[in-house]
Protein backbone atom coordinates (compact mmCIF):
# COMPACT_ATOMS: atom_id res chain seq x y z
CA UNK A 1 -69.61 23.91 2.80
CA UNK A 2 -72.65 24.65 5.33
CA UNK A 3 -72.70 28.38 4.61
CA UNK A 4 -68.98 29.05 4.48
CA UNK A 5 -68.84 29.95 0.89
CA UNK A 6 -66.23 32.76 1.64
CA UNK A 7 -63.37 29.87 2.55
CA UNK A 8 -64.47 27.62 -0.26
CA UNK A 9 -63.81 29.95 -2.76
CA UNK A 10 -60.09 31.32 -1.30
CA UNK A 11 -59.38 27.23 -1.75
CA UNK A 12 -60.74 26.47 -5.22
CA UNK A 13 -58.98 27.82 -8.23
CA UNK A 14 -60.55 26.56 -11.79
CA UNK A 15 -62.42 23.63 -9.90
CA UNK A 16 -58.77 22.53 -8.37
CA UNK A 17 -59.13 22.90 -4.72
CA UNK A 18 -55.44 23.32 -3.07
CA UNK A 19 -54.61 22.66 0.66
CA UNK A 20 -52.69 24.78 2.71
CA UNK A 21 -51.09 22.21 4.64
CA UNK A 22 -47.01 22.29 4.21
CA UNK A 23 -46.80 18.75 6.17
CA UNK A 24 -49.29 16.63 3.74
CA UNK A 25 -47.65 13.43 2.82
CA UNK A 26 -48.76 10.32 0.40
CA UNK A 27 -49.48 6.82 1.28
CA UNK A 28 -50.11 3.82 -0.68
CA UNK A 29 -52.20 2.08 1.60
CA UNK A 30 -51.78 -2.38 2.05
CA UNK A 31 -53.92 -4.04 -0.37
CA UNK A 32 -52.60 -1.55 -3.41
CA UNK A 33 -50.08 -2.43 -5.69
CA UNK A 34 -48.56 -0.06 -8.29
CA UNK A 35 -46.14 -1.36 -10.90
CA UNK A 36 -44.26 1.74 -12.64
CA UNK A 37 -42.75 4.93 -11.59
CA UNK A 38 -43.74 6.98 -8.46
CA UNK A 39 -41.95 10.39 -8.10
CA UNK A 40 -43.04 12.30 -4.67
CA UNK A 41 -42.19 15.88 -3.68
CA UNK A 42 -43.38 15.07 -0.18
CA UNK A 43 -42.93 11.84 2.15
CA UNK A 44 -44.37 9.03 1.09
CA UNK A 45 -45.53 5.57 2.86
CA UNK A 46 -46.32 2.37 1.22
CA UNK A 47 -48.31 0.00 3.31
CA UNK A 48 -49.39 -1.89 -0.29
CA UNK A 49 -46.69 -3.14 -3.29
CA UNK A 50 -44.12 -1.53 -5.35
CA UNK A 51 -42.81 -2.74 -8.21
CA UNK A 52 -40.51 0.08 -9.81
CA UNK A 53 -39.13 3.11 -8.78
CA UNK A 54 -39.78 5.73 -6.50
CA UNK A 55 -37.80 9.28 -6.02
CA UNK A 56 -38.85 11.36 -3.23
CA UNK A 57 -37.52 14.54 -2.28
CA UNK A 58 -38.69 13.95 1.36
CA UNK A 59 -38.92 10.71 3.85
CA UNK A 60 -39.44 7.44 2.37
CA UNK A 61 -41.71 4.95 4.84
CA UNK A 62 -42.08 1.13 3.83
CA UNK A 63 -44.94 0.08 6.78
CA UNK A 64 -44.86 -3.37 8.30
CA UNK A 65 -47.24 -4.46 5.49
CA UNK A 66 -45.42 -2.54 2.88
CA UNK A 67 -43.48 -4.23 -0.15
CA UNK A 68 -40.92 -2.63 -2.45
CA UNK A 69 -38.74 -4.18 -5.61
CA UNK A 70 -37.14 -1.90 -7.66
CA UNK A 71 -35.26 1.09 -7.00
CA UNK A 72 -35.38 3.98 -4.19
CA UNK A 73 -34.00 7.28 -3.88
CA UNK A 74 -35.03 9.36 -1.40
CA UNK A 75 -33.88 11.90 1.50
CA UNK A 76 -34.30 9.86 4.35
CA UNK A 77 -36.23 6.20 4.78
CA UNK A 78 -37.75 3.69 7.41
CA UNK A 79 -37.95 0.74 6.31
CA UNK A 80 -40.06 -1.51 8.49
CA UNK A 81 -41.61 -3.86 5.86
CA UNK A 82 -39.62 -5.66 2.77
CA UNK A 83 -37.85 -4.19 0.29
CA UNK A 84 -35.50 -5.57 -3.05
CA UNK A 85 -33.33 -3.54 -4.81
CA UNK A 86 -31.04 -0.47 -4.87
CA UNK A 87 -31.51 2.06 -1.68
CA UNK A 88 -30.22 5.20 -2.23
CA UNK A 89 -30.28 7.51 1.21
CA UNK A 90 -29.17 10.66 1.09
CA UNK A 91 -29.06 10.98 4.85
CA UNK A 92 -30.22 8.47 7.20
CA UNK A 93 -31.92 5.03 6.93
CA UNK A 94 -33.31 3.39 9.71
CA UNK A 95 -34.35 -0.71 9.62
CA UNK A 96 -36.65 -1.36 12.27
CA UNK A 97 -36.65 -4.93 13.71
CA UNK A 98 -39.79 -6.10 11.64
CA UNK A 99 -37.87 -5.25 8.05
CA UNK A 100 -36.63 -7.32 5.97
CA UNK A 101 -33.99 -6.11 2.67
CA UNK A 102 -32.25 -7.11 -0.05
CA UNK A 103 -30.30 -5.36 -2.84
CA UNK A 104 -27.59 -2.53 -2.89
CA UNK A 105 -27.78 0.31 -0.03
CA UNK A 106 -26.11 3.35 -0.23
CA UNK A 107 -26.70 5.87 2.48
CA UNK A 108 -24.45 8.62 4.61
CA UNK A 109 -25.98 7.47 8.26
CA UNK A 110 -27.67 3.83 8.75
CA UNK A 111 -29.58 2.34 12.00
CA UNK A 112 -30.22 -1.10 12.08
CA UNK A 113 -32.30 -2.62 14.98
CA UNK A 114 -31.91 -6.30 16.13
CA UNK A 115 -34.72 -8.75 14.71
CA UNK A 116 -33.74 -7.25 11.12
CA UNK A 117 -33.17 -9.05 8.06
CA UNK A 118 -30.56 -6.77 6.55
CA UNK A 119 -28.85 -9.04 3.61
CA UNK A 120 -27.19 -6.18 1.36
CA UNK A 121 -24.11 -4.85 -0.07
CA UNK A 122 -24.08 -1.48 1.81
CA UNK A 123 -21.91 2.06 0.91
CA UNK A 124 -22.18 4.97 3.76
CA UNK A 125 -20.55 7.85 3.23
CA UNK A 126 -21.43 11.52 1.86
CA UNK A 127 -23.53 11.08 -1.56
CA UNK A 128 -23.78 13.61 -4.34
CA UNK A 129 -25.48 13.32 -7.62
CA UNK A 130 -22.48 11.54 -9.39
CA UNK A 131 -21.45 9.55 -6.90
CA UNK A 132 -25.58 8.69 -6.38
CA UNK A 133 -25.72 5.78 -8.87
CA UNK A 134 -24.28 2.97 -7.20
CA UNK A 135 -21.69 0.58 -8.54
CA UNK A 136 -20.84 -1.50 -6.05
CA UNK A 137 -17.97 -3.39 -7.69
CA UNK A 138 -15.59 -0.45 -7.64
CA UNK A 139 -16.34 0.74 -4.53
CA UNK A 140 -15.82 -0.28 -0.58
CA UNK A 141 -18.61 -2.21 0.64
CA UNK A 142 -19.59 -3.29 3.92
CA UNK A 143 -21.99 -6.55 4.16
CA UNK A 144 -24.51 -6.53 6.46
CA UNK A 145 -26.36 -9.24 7.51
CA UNK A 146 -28.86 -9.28 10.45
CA UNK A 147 -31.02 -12.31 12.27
CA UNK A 148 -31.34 -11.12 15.32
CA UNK A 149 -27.90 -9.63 16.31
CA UNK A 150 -25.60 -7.47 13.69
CA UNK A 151 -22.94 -8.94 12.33
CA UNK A 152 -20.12 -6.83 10.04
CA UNK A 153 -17.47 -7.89 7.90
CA UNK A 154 -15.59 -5.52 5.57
CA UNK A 155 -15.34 -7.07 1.79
């Protein structure tokens, strides 16, 4: 644009114009809702509504706004809005004081700040992809439950 035709055209391949950014990320910004499947090579944040699943290879973000039911797998995830469902982590998940969830969690490294609302059956541990799909009737679960203070009993 404005005489810098040479850049434009590096950019643009058949009328597809690519970005060379390695740190892009999606959002889903508050007043959107989506009902289906998301799949996301890159973090992702949902300020809007979710109702499905989402894979991401990356960092999963649920903003104060943000509203998930249905099923997550991701790398890593904040969650600081609501979510309903199974949570699948395969590193660390951190629930900042403003979130509130629900569901099954599985995850190898969890952070849970005071002021949460942390109501789930929860599995920490290593993951691989057998071990990924959670059945939480077979295996050790710790219940979590949050309102202010943490609170842990082994079931």
């Amino acid at each position: 644009m404005f005489g810098n035709t040479k850049n434009d055209q590096k950019n643009k391949t058949n009328g597809i114009i690519t970005t060379a950014s390695s740190t892009s990320s999606n959002s889903l910004v508050q007043g959107t809702n989506v009902e289906g499947t998301i799949q996301a090579d890159k973090d992702i944040r949902i300020d809007g509504t979710l109702k499905g699943t989402l894979t991401c290879k990356g960092k999963v973000i649920i903003g104060p706004t943000g509203y998930i039911s249905g099923d997550i797998t991701c790398e890593n995830a904040v969650i600081e809005g609501r979510f309903e469902g199974v949570l699948i982590v395969g590193d660390v998940l951190h629930v900042k004081e403003t979130a509130k969830i629900e569901g099954d969690v599985s995850t190898q490294k969890l952070v849970v700040q005071p002021g949460s609302i942390f109501n789930v059956k929860c599995k920490m541990g290593p993951q691989n992809a057998t071990t990924r799909k959670l059945n939480m009737e077979e295996e050790e679960v710790i219940e979590l439950s949050t309102l202010g203070k943490s609170k842990a009993a082994m079931s």
